[in-house]
PDB file of N, CA and C in Angstrom:
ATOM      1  N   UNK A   1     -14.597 -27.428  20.701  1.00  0.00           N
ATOM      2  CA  UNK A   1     -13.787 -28.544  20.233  1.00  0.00           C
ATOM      3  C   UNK A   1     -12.753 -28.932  21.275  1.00  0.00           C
ATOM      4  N   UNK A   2     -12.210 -27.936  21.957  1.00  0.00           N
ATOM      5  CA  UNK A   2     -11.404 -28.133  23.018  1.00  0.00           C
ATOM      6  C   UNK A   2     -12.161 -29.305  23.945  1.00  0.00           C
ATOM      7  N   UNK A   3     -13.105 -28.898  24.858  1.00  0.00           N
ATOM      8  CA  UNK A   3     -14.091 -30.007  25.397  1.00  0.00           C
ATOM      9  C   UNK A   3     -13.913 -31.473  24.835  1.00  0.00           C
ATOM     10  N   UNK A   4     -13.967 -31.760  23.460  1.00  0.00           N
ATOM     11  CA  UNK A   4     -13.865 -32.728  22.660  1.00  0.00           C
ATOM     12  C   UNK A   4     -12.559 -33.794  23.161  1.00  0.00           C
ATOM     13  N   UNK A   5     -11.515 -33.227  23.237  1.00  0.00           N
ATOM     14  CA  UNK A   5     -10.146 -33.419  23.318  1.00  0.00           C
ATOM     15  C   UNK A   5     -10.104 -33.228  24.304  1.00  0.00           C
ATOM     16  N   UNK A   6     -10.394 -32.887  25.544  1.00  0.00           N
ATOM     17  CA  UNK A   6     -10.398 -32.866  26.816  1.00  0.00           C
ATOM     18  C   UNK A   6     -11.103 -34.355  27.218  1.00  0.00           C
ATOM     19  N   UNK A   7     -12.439 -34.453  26.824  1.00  0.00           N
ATOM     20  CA  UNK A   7     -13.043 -36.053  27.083  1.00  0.00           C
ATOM     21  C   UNK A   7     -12.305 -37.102  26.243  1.00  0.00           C
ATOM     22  N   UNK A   8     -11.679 -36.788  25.368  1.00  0.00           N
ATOM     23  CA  UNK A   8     -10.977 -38.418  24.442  1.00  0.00           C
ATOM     24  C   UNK A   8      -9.741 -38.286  25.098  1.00  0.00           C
ATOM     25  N   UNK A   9      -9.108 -37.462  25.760  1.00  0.00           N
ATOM     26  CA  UNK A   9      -7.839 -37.982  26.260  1.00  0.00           C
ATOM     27  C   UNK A   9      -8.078 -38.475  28.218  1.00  0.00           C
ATOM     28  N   UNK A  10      -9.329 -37.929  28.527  1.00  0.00           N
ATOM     29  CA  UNK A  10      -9.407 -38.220  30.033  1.00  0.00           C
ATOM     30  C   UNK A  10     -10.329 -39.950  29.995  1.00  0.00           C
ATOM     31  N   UNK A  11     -11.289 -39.785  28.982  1.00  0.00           N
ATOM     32  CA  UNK A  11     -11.785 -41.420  29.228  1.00  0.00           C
ATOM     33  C   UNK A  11     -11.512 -41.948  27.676  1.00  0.00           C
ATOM     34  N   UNK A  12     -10.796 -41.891  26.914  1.00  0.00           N
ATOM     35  CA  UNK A  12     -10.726 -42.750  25.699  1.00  0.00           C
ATOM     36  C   UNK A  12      -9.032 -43.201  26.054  1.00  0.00           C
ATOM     37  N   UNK A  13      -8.323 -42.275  26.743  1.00  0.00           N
ATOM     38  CA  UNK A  13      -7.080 -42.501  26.600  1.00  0.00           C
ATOM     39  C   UNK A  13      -6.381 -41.900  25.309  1.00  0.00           C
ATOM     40  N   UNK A  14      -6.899 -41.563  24.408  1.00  0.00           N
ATOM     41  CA  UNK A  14      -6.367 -40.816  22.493  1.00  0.00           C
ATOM     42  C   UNK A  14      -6.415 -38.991  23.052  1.00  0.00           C
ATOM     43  N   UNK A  15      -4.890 -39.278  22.764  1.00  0.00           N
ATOM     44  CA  UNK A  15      -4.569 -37.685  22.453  1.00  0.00           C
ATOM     45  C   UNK A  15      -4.387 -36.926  20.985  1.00  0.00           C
ATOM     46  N   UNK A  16      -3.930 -37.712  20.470  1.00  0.00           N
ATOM     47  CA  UNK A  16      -3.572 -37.806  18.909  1.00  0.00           C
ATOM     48  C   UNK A  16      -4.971 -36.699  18.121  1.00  0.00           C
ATOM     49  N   UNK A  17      -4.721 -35.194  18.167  1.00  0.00           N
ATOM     50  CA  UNK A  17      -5.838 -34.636  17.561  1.00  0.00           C
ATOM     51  C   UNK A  17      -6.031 -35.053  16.235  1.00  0.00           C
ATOM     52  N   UNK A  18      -4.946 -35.623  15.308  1.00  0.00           N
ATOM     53  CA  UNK A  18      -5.908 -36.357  14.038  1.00  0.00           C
ATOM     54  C   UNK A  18      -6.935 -37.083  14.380  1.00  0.00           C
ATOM     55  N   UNK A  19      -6.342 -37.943  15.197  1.00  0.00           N
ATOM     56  CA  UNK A  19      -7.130 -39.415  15.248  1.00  0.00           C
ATOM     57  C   UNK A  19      -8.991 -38.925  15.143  1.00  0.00           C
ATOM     58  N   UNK A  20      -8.654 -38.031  16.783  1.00  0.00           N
ATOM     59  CA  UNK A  20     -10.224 -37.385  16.834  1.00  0.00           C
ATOM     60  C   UNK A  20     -10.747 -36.610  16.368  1.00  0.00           C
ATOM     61  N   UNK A  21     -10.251 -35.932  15.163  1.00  0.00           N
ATOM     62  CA  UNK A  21     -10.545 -35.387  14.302  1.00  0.00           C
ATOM     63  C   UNK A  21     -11.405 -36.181  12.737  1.00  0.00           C
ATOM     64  N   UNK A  22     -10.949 -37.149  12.844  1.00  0.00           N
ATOM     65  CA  UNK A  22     -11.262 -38.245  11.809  1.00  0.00           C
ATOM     66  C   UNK A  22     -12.526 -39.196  11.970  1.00  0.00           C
ATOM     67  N   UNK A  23     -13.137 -39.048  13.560  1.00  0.00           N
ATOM     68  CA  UNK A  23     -14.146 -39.637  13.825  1.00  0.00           C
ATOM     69  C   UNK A  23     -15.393 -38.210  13.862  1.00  0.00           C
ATOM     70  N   UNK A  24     -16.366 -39.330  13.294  1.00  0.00           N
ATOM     71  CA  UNK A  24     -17.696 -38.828  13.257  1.00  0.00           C
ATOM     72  C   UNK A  24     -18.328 -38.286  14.476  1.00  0.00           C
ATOM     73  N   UNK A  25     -19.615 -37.500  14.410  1.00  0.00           N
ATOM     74  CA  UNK A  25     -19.839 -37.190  16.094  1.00  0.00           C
ATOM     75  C   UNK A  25     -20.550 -38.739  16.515  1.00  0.00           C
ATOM     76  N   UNK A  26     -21.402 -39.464  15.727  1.00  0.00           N
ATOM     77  CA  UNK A  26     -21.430 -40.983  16.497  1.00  0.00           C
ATOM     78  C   UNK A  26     -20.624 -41.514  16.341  1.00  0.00           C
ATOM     79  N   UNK A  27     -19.344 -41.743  15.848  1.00  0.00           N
ATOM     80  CA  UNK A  27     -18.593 -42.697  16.663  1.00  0.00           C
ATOM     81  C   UNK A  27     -17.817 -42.040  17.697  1.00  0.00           C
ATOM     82  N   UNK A  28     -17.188 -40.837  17.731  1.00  0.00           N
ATOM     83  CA  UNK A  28     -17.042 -40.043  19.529  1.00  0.00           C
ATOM     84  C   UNK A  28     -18.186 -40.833  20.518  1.00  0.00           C
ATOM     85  N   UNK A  29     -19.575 -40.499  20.037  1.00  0.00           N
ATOM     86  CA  UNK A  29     -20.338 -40.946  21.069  1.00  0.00           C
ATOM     87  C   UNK A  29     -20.366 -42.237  21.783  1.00  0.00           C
ATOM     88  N   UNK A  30     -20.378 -42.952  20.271  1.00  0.00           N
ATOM     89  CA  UNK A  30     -20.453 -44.200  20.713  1.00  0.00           C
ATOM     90  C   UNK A  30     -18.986 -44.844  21.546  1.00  0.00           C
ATOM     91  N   UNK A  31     -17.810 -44.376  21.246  1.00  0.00           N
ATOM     92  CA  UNK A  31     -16.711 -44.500  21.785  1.00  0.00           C
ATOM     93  C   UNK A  31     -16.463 -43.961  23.315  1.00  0.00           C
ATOM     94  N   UNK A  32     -17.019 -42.909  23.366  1.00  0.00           N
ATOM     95  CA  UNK A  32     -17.458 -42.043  24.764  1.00  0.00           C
ATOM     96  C   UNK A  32     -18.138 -42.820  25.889  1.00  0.00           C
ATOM     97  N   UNK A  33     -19.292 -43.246  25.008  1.00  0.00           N
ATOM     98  CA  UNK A  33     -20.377 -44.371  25.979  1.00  0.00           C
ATOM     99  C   UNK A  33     -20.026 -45.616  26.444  1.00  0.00           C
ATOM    100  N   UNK A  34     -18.563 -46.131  25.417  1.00  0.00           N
ATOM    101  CA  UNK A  34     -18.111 -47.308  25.571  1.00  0.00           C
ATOM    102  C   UNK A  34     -17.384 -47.334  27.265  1.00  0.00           C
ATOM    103  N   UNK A  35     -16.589 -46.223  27.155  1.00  0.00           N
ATOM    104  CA  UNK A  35     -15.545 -45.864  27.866  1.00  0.00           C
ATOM    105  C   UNK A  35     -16.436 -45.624  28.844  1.00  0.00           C
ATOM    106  N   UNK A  36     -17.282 -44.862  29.380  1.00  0.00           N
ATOM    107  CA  UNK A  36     -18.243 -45.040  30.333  1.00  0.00           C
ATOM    108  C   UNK A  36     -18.649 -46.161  30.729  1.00  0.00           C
ATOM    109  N   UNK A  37     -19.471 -47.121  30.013  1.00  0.00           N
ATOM    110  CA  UNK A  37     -20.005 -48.525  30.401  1.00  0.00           C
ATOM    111  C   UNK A  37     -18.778 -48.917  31.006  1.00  0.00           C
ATOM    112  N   UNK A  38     -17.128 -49.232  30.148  1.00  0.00           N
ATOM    113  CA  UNK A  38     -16.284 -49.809  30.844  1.00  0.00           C
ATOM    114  C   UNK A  38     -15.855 -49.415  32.428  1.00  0.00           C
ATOM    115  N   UNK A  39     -16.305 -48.074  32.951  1.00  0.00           N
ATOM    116  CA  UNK A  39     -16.105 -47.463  34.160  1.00  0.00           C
ATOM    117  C   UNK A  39     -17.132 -48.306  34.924  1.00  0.00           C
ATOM    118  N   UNK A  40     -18.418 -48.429  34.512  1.00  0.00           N
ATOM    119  CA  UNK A  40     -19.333 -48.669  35.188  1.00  0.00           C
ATOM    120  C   UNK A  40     -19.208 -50.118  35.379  1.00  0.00           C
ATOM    121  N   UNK A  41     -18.406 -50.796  34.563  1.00  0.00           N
ATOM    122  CA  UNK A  41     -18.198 -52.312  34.884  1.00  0.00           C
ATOM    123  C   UNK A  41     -17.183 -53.118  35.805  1.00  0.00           C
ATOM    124  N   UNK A  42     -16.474 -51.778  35.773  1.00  0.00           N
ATOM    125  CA  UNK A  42     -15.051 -51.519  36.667  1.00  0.00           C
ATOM    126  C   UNK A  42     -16.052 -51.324  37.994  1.00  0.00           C
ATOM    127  N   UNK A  43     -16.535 -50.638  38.020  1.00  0.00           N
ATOM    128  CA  UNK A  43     -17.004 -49.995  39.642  1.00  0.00           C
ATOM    129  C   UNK A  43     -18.253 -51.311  40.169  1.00  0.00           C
ATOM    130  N   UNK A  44     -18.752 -52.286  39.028  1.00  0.00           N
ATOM    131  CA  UNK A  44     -19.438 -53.192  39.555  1.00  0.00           C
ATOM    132  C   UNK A  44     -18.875 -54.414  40.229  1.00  0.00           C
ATOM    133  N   UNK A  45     -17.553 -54.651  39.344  1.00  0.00           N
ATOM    134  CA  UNK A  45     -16.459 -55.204  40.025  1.00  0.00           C
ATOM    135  C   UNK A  45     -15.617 -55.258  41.038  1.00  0.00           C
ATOM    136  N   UNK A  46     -15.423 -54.209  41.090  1.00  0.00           N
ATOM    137  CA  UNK A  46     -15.017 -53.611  42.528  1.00  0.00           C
ATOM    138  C   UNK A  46     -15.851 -54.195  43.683  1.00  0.00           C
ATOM    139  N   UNK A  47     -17.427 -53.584  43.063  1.00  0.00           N
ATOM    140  CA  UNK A  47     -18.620 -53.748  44.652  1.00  0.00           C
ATOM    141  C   UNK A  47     -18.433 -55.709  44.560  1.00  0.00           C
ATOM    142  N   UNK A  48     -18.408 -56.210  43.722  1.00  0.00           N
ATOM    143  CA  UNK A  48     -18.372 -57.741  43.844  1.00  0.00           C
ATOM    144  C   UNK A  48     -17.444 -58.452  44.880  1.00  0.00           C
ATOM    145  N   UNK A  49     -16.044 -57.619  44.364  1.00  0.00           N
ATOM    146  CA  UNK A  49     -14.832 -57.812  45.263  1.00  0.00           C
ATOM    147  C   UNK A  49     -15.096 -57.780  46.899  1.00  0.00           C
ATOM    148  N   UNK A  50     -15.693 -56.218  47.278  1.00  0.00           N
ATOM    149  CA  UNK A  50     -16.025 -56.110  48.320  1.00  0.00           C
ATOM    150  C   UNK A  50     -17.172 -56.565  49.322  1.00  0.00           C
ATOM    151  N   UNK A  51     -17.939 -57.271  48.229  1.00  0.00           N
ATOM    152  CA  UNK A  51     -18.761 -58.272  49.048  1.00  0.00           C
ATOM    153  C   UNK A  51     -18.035 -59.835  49.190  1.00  0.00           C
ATOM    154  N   UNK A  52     -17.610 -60.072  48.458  1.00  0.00           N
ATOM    155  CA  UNK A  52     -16.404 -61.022  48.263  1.00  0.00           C
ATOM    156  C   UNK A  52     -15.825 -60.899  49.879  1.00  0.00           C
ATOM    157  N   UNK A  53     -14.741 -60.036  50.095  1.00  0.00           N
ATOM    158  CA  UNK A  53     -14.080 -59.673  50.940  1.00  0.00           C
ATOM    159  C   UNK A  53     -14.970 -59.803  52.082  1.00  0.00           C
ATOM    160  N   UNK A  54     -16.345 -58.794  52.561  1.00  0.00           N
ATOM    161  CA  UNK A  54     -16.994 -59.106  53.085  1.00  0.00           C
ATOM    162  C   UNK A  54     -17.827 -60.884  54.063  1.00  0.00           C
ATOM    163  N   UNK A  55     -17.612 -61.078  52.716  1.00  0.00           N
ATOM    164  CA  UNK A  55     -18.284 -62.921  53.458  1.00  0.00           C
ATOM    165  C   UNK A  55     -17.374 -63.455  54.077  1.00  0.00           C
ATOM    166  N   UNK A  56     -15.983 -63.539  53.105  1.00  0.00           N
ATOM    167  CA  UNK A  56     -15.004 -64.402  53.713  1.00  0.00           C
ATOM    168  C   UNK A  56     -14.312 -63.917  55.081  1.00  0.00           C
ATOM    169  N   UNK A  57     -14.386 -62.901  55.243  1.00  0.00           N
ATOM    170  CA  UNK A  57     -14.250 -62.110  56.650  1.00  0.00           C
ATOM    171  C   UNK A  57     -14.941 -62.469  57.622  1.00  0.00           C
ATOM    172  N   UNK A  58     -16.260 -62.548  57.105  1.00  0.00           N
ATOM    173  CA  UNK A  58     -16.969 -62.728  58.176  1.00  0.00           C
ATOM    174  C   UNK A  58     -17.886 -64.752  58.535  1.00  0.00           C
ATOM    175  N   UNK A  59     -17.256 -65.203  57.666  1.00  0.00           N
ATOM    176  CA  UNK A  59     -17.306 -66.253  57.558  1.00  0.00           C
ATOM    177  C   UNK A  59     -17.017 -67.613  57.607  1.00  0.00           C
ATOM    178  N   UNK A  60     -16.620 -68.616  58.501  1.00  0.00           N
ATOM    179  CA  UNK A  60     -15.325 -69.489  59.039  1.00  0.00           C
ATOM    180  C   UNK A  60     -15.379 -70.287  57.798  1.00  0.00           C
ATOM    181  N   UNK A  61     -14.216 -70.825  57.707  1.00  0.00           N
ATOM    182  CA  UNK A  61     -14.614 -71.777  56.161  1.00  0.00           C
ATOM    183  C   UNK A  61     -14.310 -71.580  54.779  1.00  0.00           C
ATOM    184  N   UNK A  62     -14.217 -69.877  54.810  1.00  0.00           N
ATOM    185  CA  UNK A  62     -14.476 -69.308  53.244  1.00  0.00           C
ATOM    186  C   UNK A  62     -12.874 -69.715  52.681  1.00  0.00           C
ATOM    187  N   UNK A  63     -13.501 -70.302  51.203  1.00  0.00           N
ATOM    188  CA  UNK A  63     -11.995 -70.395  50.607  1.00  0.00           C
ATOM    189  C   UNK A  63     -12.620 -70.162  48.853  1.00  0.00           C
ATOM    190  N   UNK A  64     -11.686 -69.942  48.490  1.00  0.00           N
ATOM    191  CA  UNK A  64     -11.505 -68.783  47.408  1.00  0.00           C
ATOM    192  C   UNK A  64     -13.090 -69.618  46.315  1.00  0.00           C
ATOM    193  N   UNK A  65     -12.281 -71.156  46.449  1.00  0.00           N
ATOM    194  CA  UNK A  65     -13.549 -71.615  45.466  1.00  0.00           C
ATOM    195  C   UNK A  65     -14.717 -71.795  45.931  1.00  0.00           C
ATOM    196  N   UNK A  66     -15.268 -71.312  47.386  1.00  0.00           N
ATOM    197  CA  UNK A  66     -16.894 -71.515  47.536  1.00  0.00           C
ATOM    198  C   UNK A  66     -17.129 -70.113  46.986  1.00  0.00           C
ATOM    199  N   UNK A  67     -16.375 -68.784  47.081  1.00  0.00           N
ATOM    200  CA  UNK A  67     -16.369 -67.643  46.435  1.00  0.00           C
ATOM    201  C   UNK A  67     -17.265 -67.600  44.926  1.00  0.00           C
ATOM    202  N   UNK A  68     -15.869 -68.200  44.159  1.00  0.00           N
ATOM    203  CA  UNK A  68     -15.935 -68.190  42.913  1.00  0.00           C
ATOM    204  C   UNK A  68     -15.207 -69.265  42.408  1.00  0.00           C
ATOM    205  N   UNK A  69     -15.882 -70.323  41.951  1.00  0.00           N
ATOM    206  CA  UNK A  69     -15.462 -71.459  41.508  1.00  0.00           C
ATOM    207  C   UNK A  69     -15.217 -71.228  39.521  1.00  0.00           C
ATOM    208  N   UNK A  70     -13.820 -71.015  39.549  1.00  0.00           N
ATOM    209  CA  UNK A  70     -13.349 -70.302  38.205  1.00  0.00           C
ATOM    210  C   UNK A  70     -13.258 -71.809  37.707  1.00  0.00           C
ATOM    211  N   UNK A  71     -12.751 -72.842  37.823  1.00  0.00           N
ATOM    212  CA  UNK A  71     -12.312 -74.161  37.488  1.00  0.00           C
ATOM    213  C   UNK A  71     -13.993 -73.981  36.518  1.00  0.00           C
ATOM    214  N   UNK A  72     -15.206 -74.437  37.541  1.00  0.00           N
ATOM    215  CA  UNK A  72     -16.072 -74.609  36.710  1.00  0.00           C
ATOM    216  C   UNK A  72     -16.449 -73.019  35.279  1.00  0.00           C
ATOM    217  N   UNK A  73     -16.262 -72.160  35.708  1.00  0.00           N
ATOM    218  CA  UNK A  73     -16.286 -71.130  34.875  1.00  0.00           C
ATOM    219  C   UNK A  73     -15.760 -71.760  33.503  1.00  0.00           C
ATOM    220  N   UNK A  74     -14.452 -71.859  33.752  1.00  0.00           N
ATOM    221  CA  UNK A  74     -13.455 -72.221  32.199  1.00  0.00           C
ATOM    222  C   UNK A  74     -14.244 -73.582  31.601  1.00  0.00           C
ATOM    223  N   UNK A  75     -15.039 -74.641  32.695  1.00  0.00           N
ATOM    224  CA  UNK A  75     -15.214 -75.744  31.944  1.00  0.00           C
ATOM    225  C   UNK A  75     -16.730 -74.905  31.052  1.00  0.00           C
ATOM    226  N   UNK A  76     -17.482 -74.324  32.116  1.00  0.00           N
ATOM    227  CA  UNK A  76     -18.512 -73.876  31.234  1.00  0.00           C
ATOM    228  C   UNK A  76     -18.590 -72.914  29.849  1.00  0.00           C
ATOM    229  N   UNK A  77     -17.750 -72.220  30.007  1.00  0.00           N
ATOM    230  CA  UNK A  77     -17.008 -71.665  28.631  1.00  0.00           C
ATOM    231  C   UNK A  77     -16.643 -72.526  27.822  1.00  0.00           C
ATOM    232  N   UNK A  78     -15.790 -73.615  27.857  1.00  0.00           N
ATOM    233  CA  UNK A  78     -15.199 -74.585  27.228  1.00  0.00           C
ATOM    234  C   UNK A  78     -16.472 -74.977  26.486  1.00  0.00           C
ATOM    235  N   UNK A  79     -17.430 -75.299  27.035  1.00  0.00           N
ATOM    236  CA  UNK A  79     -18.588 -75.885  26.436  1.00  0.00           C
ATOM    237  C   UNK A  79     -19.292 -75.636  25.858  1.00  0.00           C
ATOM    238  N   UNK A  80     -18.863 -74.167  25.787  1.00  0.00           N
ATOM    239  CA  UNK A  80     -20.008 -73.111  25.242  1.00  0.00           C
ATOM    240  C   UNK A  80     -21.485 -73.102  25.582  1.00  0.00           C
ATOM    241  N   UNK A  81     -21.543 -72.685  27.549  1.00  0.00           N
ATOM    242  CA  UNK A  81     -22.672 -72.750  27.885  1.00  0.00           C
ATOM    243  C   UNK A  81     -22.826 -71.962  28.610  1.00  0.00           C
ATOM    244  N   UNK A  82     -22.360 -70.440  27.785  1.00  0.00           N
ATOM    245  CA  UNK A  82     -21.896 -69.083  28.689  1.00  0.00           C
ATOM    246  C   UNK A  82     -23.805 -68.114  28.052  1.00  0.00           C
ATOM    247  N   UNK A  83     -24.157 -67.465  28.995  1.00  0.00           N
ATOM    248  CA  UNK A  83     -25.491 -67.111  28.494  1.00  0.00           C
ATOM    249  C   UNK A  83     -25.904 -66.254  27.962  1.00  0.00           C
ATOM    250  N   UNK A  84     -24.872 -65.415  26.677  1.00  0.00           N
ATOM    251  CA  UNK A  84     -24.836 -64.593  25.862  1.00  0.00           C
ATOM    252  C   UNK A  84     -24.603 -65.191  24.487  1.00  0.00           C
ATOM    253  N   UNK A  85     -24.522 -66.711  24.576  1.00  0.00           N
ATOM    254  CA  UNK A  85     -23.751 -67.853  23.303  1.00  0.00           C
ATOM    255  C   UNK A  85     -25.133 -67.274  22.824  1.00  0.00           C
ATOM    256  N   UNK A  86     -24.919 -67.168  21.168  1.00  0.00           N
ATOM    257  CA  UNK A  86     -25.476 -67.384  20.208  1.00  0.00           C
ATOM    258  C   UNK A  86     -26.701 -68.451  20.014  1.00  0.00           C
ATOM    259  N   UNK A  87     -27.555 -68.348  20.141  1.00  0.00           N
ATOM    260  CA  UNK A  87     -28.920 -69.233  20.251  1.00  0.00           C
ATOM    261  C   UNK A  87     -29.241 -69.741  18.584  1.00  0.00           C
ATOM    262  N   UNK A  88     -29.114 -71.014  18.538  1.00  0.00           N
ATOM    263  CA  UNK A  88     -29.341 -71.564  16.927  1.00  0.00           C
ATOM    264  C   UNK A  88     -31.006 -71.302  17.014  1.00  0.00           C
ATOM    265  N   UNK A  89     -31.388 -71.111  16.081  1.00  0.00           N
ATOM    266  CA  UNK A  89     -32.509 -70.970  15.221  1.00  0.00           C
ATOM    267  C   UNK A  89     -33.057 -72.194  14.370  1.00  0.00           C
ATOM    268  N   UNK A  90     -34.034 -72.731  15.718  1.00  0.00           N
ATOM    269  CA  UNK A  90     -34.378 -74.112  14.968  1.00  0.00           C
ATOM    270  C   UNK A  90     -35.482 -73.836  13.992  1.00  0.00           C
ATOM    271  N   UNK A  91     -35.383 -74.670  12.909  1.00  0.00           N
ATOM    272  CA  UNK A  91     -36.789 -74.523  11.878  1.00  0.00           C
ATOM    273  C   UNK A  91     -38.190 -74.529  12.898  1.00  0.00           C
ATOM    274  N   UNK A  92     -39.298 -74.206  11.933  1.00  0.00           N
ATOM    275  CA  UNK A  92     -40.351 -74.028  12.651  1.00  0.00           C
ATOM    276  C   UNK A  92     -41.098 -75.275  12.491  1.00  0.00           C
ATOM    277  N   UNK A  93     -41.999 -75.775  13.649  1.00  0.00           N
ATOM    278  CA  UNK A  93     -42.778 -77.506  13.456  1.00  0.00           C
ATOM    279  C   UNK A  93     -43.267 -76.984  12.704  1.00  0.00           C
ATOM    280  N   UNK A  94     -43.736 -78.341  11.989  1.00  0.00           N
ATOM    281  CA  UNK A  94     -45.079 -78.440  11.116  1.00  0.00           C
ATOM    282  C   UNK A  94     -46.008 -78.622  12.564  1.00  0.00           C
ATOM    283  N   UNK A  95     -47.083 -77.591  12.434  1.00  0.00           N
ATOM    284  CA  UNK A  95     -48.253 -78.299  12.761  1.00  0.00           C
ATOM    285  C   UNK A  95     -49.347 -78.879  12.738  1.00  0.00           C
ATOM    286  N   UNK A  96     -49.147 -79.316  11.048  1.00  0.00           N
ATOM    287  CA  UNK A  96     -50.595 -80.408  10.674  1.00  0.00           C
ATOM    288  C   UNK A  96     -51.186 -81.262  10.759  1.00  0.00           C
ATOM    289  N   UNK A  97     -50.157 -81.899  11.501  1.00  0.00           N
ATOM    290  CA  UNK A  97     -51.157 -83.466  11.449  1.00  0.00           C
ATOM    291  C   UNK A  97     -51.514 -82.652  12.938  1.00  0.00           C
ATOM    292  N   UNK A  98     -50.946 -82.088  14.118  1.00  0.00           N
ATOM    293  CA  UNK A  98     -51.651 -81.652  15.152  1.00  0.00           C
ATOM    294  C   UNK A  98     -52.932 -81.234  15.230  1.00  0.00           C
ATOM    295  N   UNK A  99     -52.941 -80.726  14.573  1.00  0.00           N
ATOM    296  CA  UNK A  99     -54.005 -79.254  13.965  1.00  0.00           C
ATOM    297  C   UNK A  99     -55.061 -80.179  13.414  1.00  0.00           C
ATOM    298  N   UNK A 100     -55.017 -81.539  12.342  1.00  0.00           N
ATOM    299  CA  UNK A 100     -55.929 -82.377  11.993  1.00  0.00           C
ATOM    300  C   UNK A 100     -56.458 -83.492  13.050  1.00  0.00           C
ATOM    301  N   UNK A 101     -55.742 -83.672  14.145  1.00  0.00           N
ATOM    302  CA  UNK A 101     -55.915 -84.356  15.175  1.00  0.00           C
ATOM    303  C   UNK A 101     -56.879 -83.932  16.271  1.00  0.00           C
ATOM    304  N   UNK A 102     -56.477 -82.834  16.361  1.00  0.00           N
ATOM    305  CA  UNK A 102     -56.710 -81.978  17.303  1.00  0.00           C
ATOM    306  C   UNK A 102     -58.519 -81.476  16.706  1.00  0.00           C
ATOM    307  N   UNK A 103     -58.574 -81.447  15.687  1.00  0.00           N
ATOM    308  CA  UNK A 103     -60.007 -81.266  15.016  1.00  0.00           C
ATOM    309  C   UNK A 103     -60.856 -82.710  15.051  1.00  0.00           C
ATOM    310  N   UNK A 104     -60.042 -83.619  14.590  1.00  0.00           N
ATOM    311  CA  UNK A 104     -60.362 -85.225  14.658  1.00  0.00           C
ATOM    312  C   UNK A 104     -61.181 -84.985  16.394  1.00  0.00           C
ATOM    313  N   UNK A 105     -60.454 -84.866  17.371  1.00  0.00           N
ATOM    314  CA  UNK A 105     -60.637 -85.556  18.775  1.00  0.00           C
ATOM    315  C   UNK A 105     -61.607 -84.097  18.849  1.00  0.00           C
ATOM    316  N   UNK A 106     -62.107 -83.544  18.265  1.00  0.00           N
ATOM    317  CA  UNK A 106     -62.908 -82.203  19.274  1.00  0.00           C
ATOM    318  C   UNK A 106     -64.714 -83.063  18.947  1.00  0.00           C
ATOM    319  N   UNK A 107     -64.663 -84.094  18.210  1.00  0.00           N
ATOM    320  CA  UNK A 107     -66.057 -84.637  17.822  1.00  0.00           C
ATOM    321  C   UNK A 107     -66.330 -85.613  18.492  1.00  0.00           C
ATOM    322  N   UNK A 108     -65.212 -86.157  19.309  1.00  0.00           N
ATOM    323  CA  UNK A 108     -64.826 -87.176  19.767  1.00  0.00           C
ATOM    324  C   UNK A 108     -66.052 -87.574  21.059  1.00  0.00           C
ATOM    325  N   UNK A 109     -66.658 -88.374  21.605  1.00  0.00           N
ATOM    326  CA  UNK A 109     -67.748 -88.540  22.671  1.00  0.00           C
ATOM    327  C   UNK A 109     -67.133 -89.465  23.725  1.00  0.00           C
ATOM    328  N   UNK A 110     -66.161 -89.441  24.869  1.00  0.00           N
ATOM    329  CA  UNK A 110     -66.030 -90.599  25.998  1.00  0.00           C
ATOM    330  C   UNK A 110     -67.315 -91.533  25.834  1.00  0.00           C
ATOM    331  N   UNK A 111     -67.051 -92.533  25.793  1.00  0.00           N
ATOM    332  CA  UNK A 111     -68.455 -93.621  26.176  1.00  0.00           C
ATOM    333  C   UNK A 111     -68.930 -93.369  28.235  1.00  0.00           C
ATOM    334  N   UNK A 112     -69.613 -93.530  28.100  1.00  0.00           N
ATOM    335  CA  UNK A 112     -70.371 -93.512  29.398  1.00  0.00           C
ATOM    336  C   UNK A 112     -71.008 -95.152  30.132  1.00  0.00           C
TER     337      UNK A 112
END
């Protein structure tokens, strides 16, 4: 249990032994894994930065918005045309008259 309280106060940040006492072993886990992914998103960020850093170093010209053009970011958010948005669920076609058409034209003869 010690172990336990050793990992929630080094990557959860919670020292509070109620607190972690009160959670289940999946939600530790799942709270555990969170705190991980967030490391791993941290350290992808970082490598972004440093390729970042990289171009404009080595690059005449570089200015922050050929980088990363945030202006358009906020408008595309604004618009809600970020590519995790929620996808509506259109009804499904009818396809009958297709389907009767499509049988119609299979008897069908081009003239010659």
């Amino acid at each position: 249990m010690l172990k336990v309280y050793e990992l929630c106060a080094r990557y959860l940040g919670v020292y509070d032994e109620d607190v972690i006492g009160a959670w289940t072993m999946s939600e530790y886990k799942a709270k555990l894994k969170g705190a991980h992914m967030r490391e791993i998103d941290q350290l992808e960020n970082m490598s972004k930065g440093a390729m970042m850093n990289a171009i404009a170093a080595n690059k005449k010209g570089t200015t922050a918005k050929k980088l990363f053009d945030a202006q358009k970011a906020r408008r595309e958010l604004e618009k809600g045309s970020l590519q995790y948005q929620r996808q509506e669920v259109k009804a499904p076609i009818d396809k009958s008259r297709y389907n009767r058409m499509k049988k119609a034209m299979s008897s069908y003869q081009m003239p010659e």
